[in-house]
C-alpha atoms as a PDB file:
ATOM      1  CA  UNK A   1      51.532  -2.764  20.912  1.00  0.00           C
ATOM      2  CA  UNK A   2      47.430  -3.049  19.591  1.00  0.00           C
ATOM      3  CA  UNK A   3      45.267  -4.765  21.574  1.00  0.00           C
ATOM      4  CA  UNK A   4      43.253  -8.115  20.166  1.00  0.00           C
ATOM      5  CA  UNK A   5      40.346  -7.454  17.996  1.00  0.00           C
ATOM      6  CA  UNK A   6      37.488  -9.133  20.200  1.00  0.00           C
ATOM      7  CA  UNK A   7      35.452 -12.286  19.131  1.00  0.00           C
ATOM      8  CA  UNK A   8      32.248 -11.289  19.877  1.00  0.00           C
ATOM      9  CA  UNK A   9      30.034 -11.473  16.437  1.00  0.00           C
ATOM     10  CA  UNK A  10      27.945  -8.131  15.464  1.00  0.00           C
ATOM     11  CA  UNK A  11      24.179  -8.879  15.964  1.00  0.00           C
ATOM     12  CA  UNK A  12      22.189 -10.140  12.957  1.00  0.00           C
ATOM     13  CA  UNK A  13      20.758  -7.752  10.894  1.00  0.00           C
ATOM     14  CA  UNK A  14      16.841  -7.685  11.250  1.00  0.00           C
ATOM     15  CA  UNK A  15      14.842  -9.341   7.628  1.00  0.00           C
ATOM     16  CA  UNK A  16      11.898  -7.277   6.321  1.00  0.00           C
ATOM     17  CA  UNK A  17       9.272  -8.820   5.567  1.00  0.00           C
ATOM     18  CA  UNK A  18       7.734  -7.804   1.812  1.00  0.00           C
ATOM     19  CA  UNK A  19       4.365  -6.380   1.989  1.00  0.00           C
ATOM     20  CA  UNK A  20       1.453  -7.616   0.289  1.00  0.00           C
ATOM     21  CA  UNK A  21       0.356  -6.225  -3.496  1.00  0.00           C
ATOM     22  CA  UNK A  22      -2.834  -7.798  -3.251  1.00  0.00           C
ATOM     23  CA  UNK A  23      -5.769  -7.018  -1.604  1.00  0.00           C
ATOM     24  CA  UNK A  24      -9.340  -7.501  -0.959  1.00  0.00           C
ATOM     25  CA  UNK A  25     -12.011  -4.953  -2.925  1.00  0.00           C
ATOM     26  CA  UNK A  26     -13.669  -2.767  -1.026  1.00  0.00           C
ATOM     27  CA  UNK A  27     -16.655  -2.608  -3.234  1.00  0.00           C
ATOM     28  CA  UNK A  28     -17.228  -6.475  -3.753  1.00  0.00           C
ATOM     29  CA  UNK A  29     -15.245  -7.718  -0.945  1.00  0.00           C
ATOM     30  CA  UNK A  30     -13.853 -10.108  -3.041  1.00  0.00           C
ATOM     31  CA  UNK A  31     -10.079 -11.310  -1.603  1.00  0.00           C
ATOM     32  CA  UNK A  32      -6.987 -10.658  -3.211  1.00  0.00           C
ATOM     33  CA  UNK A  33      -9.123  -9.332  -6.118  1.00  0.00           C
ATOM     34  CA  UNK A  34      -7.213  -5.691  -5.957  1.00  0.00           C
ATOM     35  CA  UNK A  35      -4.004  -5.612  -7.545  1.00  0.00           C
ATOM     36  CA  UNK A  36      -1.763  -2.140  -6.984  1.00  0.00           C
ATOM     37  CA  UNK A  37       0.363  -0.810  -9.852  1.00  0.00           C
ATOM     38  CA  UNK A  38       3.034   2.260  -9.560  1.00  0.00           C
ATOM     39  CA  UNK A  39       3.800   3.903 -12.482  1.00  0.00           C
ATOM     40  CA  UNK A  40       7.409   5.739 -11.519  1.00  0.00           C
ATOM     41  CA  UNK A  41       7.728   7.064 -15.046  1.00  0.00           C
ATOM     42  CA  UNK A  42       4.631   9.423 -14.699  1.00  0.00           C
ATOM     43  CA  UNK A  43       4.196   8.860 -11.342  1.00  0.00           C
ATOM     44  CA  UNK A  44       0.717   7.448 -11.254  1.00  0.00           C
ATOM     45  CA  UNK A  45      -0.488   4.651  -8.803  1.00  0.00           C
ATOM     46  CA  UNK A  46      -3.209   2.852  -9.860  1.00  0.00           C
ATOM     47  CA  UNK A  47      -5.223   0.488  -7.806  1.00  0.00           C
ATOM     48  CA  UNK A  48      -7.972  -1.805  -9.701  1.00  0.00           C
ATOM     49  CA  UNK A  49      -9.926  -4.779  -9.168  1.00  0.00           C
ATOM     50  CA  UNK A  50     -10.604  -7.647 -11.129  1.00  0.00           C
ATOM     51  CA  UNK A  51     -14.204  -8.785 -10.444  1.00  0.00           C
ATOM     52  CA  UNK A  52     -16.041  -5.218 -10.381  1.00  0.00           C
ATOM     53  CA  UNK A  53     -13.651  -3.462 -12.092  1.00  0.00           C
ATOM     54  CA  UNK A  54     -13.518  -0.931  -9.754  1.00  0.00           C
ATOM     55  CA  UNK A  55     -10.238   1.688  -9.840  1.00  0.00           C
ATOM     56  CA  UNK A  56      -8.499   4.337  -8.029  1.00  0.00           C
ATOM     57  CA  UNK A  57      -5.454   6.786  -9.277  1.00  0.00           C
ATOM     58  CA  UNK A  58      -3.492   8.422  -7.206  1.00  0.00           C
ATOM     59  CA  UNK A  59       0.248  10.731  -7.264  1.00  0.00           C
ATOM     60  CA  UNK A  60       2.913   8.783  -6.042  1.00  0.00           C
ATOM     61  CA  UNK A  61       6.085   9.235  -5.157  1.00  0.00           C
ATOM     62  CA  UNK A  62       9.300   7.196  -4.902  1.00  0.00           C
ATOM     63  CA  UNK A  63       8.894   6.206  -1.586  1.00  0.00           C
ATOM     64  CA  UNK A  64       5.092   4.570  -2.155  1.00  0.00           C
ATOM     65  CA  UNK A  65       4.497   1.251  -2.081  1.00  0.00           C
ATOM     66  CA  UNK A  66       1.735  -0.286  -3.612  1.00  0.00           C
ATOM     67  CA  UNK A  67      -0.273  -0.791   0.492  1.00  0.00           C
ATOM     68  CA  UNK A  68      -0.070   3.127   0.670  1.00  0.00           C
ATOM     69  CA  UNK A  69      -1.908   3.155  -2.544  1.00  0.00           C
ATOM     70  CA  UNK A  70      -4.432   0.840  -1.286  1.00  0.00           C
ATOM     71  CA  UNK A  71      -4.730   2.254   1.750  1.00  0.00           C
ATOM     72  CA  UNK A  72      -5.291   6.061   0.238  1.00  0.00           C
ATOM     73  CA  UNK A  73      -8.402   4.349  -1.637  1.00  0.00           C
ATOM     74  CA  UNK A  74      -9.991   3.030   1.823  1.00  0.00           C
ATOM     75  CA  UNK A  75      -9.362   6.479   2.928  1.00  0.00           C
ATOM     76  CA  UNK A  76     -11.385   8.339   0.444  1.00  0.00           C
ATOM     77  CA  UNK A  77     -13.819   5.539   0.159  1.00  0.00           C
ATOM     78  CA  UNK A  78     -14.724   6.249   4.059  1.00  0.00           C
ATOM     79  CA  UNK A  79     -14.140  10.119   3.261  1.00  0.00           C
ATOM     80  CA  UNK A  80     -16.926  10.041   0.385  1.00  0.00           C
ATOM     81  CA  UNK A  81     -19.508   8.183   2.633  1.00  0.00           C
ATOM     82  CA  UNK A  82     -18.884  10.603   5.425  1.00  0.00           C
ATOM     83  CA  UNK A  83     -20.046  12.824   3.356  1.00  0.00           C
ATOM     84  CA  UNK A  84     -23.345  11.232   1.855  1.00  0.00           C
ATOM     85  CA  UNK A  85     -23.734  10.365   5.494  1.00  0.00           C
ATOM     86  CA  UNK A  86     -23.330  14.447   6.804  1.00  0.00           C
ATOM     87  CA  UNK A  87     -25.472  15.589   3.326  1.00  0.00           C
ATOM     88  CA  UNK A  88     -28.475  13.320   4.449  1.00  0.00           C
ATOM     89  CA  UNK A  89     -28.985  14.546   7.589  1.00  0.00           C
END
């Protein structure tokens, strides 16, 4: 003889929350002015704002989403100023 299946529920599956595809420039400050785009076809991620018209390009691949785009911009924005910063001394 089988036992009985048990009435306890399985937990609820967790929701993920969407992340943003807008951001604030980093150049003009301006919110939600950036707007990411990934190009899977020739694997290009662009990131470009609408006030200053501003852009940065990067590889992607299929696991980016369009924050890691924005946040590899930030990156080599502080990157480049480290720079100008070290080079003035």
């Amino acid at each position: 003889m089988g036992k009985r299946k048990s009435s306890a529920k399985a937990p609820p599956k967790k929701r993920m929350d969407k992340l943003d595809t807008v951001f604030s420039c980093p150049f003009c400050n301006h919110g939600t002015s950036v707007e990411c785009r990934i190009d899977m076809k020739n694997l290009i991620g662009e990131a470009s704002c609408r006030i200053c018209q501003e852009s940065f390009s990067t590889t992607v691949t299929a696991l980016t989403e369009p924050i890691d785009i924005y946040s590899e911009w930030i990156d080599e924005c502080e990157r480049v100023n480290n720079l100008e910063d070290d080079g003035a001394e």
